[in-house]
Protein backbone atom coordinates (compact mmCIF):
# COMPACT_ATOMS: atom_id res chain seq x y z
CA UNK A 1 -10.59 -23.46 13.63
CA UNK A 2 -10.66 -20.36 15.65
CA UNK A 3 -7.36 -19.32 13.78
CA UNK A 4 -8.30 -19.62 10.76
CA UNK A 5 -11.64 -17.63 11.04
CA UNK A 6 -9.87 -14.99 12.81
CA UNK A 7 -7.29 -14.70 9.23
CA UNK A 8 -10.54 -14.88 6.86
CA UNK A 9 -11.90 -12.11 9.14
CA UNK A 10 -9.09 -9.94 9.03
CA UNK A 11 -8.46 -10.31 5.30
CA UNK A 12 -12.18 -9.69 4.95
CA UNK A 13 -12.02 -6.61 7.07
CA UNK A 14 -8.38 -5.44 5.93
CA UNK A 15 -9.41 -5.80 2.32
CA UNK A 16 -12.99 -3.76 2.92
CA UNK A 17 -10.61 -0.82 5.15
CA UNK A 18 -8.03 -0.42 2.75
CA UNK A 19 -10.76 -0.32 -0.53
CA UNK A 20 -12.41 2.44 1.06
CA UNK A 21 -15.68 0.15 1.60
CA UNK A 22 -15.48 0.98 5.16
CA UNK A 23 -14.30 4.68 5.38
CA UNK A 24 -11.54 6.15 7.96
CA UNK A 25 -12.84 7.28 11.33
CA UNK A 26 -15.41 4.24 10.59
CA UNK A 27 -16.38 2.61 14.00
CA UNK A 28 -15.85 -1.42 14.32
CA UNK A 29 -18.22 -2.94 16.05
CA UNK A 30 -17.09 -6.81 17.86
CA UNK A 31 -20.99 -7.53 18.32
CA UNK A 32 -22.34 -5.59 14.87
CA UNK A 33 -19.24 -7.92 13.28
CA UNK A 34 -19.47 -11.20 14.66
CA UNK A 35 -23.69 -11.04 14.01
CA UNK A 36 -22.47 -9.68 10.57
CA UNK A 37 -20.37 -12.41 9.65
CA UNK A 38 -22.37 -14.75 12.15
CA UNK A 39 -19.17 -16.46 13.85
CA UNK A 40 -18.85 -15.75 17.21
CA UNK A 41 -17.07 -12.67 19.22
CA UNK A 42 -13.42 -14.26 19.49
CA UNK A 43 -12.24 -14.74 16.16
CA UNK A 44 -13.48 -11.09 15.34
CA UNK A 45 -11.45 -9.54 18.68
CA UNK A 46 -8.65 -11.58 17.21
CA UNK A 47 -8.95 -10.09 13.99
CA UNK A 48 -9.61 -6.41 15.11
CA UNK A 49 -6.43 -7.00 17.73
CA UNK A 50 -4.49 -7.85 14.50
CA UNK A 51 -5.75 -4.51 12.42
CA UNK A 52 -4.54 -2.44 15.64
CA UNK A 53 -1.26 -4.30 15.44
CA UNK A 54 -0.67 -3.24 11.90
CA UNK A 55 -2.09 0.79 12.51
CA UNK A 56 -5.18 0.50 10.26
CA UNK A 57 -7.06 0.47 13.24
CA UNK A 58 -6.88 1.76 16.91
CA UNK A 59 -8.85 2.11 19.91
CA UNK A 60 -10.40 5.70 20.58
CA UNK A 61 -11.10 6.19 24.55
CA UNK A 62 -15.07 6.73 25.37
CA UNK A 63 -15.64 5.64 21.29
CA UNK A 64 -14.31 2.12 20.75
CA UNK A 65 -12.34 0.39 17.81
CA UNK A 66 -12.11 3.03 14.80
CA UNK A 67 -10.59 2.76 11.74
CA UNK A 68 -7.43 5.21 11.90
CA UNK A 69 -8.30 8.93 9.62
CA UNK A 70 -3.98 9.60 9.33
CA UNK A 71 -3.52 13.37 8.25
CA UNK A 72 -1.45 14.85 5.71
CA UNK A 73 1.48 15.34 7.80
CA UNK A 74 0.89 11.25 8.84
CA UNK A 75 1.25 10.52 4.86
CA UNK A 76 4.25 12.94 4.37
CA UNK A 77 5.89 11.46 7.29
CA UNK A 78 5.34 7.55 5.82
CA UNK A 79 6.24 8.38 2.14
CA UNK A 80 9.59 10.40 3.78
CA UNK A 81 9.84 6.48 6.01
CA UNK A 82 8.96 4.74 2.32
CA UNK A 83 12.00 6.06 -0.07
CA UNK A 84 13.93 4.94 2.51
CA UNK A 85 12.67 0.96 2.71
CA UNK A 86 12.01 1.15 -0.56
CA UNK A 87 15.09 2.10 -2.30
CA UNK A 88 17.28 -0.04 0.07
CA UNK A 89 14.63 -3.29 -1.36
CA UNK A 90 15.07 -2.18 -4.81
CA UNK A 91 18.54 -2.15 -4.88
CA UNK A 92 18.64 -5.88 -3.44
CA UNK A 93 15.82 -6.58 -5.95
CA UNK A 94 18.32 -6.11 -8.33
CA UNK A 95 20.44 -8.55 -7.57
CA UNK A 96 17.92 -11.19 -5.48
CA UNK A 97 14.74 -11.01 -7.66
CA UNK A 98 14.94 -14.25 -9.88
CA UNK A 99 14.35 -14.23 -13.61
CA UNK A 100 10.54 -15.12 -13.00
CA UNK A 101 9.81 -12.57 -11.06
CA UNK A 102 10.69 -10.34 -13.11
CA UNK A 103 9.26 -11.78 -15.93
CA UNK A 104 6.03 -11.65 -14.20
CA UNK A 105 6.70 -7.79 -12.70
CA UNK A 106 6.89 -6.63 -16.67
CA UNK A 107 3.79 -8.20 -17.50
CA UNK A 108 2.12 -6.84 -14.33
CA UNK A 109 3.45 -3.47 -15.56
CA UNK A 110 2.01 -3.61 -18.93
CA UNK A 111 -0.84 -5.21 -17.59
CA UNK A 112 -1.58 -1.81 -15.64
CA UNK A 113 -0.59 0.42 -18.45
CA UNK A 114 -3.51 -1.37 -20.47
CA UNK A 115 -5.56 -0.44 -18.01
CA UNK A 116 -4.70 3.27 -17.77
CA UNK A 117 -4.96 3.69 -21.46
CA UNK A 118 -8.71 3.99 -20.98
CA UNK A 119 -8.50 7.03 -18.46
CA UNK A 120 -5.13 8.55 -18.91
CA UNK A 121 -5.87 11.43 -16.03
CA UNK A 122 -7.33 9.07 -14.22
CA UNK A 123 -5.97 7.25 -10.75
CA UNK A 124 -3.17 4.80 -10.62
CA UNK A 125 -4.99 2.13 -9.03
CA UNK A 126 -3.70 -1.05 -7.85
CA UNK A 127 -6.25 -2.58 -5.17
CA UNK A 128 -5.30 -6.11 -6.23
CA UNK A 129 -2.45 -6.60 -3.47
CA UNK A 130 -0.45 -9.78 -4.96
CA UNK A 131 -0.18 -7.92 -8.56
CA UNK A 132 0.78 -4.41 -6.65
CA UNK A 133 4.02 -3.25 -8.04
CA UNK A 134 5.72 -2.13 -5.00
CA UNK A 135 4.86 -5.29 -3.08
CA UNK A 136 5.82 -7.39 -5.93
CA UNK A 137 9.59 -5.61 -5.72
CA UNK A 138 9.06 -5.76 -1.93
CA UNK A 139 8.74 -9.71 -1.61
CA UNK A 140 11.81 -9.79 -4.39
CA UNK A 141 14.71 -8.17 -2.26
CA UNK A 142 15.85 -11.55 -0.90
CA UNK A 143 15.45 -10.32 3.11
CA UNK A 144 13.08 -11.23 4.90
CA UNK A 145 13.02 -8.51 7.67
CA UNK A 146 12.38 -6.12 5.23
CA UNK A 147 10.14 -7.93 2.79
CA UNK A 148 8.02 -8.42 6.53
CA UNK A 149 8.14 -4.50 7.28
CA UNK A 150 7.08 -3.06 3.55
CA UNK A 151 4.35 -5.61 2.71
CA UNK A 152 3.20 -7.28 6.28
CA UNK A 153 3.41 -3.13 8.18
CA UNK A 154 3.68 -1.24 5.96
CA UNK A 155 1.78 -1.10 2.61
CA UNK A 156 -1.56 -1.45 4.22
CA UNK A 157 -0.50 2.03 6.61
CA UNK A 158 0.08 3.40 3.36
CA UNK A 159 -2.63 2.42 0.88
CA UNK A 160 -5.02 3.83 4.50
CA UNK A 161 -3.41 6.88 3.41
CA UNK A 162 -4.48 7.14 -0.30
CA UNK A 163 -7.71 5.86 0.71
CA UNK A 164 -7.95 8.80 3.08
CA UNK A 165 -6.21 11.73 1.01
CA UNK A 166 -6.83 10.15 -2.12
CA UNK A 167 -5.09 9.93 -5.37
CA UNK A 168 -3.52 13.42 -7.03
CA UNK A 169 -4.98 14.14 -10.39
CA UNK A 170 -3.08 12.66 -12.90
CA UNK A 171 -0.39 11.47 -10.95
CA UNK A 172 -1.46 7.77 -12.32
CA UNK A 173 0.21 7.58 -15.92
CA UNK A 174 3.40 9.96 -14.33
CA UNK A 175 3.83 7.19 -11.71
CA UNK A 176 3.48 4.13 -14.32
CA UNK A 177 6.06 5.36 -16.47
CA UNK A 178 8.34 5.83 -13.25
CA UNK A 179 7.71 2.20 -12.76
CA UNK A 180 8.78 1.61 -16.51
CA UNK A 181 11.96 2.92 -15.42
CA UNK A 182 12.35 1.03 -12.04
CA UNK A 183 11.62 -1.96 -13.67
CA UNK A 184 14.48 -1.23 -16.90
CA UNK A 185 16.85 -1.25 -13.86
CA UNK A 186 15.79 -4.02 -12.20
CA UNK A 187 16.01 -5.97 -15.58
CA UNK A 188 19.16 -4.77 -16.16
CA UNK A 189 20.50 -6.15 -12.69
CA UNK A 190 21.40 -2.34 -11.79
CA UNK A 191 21.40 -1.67 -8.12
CA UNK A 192 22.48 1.61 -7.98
CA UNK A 193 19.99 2.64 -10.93
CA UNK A 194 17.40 0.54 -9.05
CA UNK A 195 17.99 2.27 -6.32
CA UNK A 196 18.01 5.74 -7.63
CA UNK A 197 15.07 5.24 -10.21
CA UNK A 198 13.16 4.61 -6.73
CA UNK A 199 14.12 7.09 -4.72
CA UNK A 200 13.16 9.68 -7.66
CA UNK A 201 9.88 7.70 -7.83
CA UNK A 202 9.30 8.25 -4.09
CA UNK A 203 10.22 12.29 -4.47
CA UNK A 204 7.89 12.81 -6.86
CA UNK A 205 4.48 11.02 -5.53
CA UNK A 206 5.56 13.49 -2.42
CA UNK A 207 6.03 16.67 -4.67
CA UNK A 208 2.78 15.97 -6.30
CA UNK A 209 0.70 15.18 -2.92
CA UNK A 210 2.14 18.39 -1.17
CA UNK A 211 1.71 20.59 -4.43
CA UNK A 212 -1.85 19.36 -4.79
CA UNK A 213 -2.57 20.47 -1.11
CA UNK A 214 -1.02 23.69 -0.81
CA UNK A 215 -3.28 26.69 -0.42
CA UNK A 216 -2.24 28.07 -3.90
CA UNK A 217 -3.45 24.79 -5.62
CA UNK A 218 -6.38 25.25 -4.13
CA UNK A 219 -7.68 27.99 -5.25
């Protein structure tokens, strides 16, 4: 019982963390929690434990549990980490992801360029994590390790860091069509194009954060 209302806790609290609802550098509170979501303290230290285990939390001495603020050079350093992962899955994705999937990964894909037809230089926004288009490619690679380390680890460190630096303006429709691409080579049952189309997708979410945040951009 215990389990399971330590898992609804931490999807509760991973899900609030990673939509912004509770900001980074937000304290969490085990008593303020558990009186919150009136269960007792255990299932929520299980739950926190979990967050810290996955870096969207961690323990700040003399302040308690906080969620984790990562800095620029934190997101630089995980999208340099994610073109790695990434490529290698979309190249087995090529190969492992059944016909379903990616029957399903096209409509998800036009599903989200609907929804950036109504604000074109608007964000890119993909909170729903089972119709995310880079977990979707992530569980298709046919390894497990790896499907574990992008979508169990990973993704939530990252989607922390667009929560904290958020989204650059007008990146959104850019990085849709870049997914168009991906997901013609991933049709196509083209590893290396997978792979490359990927990588190049990668490159250019980093060239757009780090021009967006230089000092001449900013003025």
């Amino acid at each position: 019982m215990r389990s399971n209302q330590s898992a609804s806790i931490y999807e509760k609290l991973s899900r609030a963390i990673l939509q912004g609802d509770i900001p980074p550098g937000a304290k969490l509170s085990e008593p303020a929690l558990a009186e919150q979501l009136q269960v007792s303290r255990a299932p929520v230290r299980e739950a926190i434990r979990r967050l810290q285990e996955r870096g969207i939390v961690t323990h700040v001495p003399n302040q308690g549990v906080r969620v984790v603020s990562p800095s620029l050079d934190e997101f630089l350093a995980i999208l340099d980490v994610r073109e790695a992962l990434e490529a290698m899955a979309c190249r087995l994705a090529a190969t492992n992801m059944n016909d379903g999937a990616i029957t399903e990964l096209q409509e998800i894909v036009a599903m989200h360029g609907h929804a950036l037809e109504a604000d074109p230089a608007g964000p890119y926004l993909q909170q729903d994590f089972d119709t995310d288009f880079h977990v979707r490619v992530g569980r298709g690679c046919g390894n497990p390790v790896l499907t574990d380390l992008l979508c169990d680890q990973f993704y939530p460190r990252l989607k922390l860091c667009r929560a904290r630096h958020r989204s650059v303006k007008g990146r959104g429709l850019a990085a849709w069509k870049e997914h168009g691409r991906i997901m013609e080579a991933l049709a196509e049952r083209d590893p290396d194009s997978a792979e490359f189309t990927m990588r190049r997708h990668v490159k250019a979410a980093r060239a757009a954060l780090i021009a967006a945040t230089s000092p001449r951009h900013q003025y």
